[in-house]
N, C-alpha and C. Protein backbone atom coordinates (compact mmCIF):
# COMPACT_ATOMS: atom_id res chain seq x y z
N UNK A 1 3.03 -6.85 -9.01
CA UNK A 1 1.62 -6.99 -9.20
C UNK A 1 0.92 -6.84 -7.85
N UNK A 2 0.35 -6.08 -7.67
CA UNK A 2 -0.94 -5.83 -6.50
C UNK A 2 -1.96 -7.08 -6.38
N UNK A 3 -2.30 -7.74 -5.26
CA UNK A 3 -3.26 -8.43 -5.03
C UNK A 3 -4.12 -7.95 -3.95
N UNK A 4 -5.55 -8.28 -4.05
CA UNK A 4 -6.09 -8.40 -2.49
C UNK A 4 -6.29 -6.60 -1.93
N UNK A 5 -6.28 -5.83 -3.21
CA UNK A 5 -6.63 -4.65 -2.34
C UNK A 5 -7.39 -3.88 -1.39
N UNK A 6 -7.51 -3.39 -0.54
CA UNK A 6 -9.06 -3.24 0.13
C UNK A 6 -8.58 -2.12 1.06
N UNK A 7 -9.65 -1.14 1.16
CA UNK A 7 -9.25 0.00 1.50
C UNK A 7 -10.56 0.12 2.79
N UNK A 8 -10.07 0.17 4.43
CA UNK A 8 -11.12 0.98 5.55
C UNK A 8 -10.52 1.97 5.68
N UNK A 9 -12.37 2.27 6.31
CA UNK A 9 -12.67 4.30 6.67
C UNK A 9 -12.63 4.01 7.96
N UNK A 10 -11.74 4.82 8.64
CA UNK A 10 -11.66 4.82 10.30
C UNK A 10 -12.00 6.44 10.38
N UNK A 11 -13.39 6.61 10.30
CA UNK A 11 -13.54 8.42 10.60
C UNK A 11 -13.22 8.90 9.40
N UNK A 12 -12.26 10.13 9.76
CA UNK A 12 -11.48 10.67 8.78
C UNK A 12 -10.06 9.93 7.79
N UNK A 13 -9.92 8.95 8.43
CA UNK A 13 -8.36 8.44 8.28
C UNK A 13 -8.96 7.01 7.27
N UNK A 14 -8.13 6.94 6.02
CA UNK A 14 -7.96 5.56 5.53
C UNK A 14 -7.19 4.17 5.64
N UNK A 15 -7.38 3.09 6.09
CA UNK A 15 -6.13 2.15 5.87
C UNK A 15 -6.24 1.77 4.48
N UNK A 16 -5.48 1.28 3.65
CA UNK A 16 -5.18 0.57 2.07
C UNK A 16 -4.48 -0.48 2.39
N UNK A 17 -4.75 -1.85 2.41
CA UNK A 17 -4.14 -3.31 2.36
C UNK A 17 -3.82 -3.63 1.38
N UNK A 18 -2.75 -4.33 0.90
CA UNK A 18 -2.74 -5.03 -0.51
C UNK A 18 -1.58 -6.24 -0.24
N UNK A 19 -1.27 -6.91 -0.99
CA UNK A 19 -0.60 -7.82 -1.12
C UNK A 19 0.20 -7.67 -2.69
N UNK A 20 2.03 -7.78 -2.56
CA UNK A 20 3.20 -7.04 -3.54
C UNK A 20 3.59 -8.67 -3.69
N UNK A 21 3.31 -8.70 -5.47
CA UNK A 21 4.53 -9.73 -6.08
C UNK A 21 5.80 -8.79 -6.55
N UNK A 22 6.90 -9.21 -6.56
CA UNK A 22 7.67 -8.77 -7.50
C UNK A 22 8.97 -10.00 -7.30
N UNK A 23 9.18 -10.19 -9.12
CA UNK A 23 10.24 -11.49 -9.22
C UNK A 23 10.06 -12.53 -8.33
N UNK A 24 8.55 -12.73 -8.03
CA UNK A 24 9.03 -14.00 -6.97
C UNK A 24 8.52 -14.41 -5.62
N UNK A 25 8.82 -12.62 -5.09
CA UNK A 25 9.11 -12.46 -3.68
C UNK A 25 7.64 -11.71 -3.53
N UNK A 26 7.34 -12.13 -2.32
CA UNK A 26 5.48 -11.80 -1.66
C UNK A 26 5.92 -10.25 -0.27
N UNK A 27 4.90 -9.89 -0.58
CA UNK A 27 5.44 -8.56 1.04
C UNK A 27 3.80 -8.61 0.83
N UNK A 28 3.19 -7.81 1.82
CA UNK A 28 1.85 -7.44 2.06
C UNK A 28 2.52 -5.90 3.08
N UNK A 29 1.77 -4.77 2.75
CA UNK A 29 1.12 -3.76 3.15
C UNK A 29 0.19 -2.86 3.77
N UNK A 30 0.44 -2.10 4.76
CA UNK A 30 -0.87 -1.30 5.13
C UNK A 30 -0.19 -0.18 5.70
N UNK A 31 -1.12 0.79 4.77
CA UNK A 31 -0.68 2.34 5.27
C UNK A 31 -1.90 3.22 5.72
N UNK A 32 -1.75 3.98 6.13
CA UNK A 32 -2.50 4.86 6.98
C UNK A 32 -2.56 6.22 6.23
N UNK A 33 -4.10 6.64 5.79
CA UNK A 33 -4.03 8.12 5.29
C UNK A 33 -4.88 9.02 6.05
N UNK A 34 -4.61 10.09 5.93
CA UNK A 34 -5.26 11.01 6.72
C UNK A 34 -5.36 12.38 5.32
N UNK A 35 -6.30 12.38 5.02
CA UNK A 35 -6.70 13.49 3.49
C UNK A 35 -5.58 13.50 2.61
N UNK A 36 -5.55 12.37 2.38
CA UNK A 36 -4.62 11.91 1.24
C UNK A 36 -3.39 11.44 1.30
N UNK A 37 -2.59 12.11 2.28
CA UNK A 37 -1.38 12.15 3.12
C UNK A 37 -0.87 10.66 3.88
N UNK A 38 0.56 9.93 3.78
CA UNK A 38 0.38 8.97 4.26
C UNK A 38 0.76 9.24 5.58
N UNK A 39 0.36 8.41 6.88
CA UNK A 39 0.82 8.92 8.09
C UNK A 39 1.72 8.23 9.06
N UNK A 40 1.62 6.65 8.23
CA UNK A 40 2.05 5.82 8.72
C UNK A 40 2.22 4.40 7.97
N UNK A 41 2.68 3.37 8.12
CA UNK A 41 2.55 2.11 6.91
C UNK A 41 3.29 0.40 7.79
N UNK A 42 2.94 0.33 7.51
CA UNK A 42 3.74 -1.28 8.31
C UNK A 42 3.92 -2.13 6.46
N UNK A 43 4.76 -2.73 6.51
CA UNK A 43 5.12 -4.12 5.16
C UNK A 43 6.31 -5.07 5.53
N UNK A 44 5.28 -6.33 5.81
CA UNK A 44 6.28 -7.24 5.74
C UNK A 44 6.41 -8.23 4.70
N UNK A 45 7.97 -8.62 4.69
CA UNK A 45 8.59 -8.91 3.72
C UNK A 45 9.70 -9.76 3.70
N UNK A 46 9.97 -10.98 3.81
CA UNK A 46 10.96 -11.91 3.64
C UNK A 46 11.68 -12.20 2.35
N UNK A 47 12.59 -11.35 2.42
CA UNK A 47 13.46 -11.62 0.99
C UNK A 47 14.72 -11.32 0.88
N UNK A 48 15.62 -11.20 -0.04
CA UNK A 48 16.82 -10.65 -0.15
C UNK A 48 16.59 -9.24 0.41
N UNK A 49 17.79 -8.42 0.25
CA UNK A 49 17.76 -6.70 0.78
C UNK A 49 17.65 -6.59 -0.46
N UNK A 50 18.52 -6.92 -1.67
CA UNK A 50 18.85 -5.88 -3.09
C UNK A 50 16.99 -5.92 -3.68
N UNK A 51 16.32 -6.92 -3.46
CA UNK A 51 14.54 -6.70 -3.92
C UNK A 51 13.62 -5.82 -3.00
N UNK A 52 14.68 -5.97 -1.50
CA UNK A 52 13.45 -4.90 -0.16
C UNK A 52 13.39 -3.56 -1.27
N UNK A 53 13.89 -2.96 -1.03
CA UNK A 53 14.03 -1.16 -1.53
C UNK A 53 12.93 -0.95 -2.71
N UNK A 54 13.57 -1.70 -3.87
CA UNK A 54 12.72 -1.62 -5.23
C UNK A 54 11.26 -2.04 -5.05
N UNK A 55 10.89 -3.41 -3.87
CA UNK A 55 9.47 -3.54 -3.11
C UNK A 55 9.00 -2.28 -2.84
N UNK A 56 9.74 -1.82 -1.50
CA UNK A 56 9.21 -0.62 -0.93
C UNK A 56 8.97 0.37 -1.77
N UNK A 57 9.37 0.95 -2.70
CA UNK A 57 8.99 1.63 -3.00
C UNK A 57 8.26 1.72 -4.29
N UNK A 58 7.58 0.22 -4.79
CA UNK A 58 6.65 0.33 -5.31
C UNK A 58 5.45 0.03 -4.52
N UNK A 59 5.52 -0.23 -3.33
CA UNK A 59 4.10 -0.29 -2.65
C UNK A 59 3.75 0.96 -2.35
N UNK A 60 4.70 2.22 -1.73
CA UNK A 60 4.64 3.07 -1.82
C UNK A 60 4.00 3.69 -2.97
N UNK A 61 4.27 3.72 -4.19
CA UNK A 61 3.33 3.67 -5.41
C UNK A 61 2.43 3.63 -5.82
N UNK A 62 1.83 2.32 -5.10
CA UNK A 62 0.71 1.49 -5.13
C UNK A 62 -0.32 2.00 -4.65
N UNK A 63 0.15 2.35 -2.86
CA UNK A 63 -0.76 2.54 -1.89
C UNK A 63 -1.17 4.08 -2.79
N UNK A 64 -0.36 5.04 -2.64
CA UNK A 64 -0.91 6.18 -3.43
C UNK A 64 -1.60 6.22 -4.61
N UNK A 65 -1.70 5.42 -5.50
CA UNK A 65 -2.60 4.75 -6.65
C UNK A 65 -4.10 4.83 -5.97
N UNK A 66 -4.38 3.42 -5.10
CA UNK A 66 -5.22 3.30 -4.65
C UNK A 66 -5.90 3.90 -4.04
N UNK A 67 -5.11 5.11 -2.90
CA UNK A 67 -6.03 6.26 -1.88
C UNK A 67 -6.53 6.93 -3.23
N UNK A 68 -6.09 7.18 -4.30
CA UNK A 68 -6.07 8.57 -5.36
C UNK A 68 -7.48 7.69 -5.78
N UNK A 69 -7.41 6.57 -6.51
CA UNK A 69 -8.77 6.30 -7.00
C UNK A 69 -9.85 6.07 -6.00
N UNK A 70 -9.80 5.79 -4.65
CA UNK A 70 -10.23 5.57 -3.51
C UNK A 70 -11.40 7.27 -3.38
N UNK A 71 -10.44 8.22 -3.41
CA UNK A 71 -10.95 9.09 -3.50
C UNK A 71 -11.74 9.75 -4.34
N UNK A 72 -11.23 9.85 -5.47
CA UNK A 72 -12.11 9.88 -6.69
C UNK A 72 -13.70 9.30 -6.95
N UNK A 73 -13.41 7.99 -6.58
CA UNK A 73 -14.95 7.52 -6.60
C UNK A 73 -15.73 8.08 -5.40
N UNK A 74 -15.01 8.61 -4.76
CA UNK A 74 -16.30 9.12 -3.48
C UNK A 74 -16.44 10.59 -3.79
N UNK A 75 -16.16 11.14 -4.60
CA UNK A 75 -16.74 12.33 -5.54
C UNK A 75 -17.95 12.24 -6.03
């Protein structure tokens, strides 16, 4: 589950923040876009390893969710 989303405009470039439940375990996020593209991302995360991966790569998910509607509304 996504919490706390919130997306800054640095110029051309986006950050997307959010905050990741899954089973339990909390991570928070921030990635870096540049025209849609991610360029960069920091997530930290205290948990087992076998939940890191399946995390990561639904924030990964996520964050692309959010730039996509992010963008859309500024159409």
């Amino acid at each position: 589950m996504v919490k706390n989303p919130s997306i800054y405009v640095l110029g051309d470039q986006h950050v997307v923040v959010f905050e990741l439940e899954m089973d339990g375990h909390h991570a928070k996020a921030e990635y870096l876009f540049d025209e849609g593209k991610i360029l960069d991302y920091t997530i930290e995360f205290n948990g087992p390893i076998e939940i890191r991966d399946n995390l990561l790569n639904l924030a990964f998910e996520e964050a692309k969710k959010l730039i996509k509607q992010h963008i859309t509304l500024k159409k």
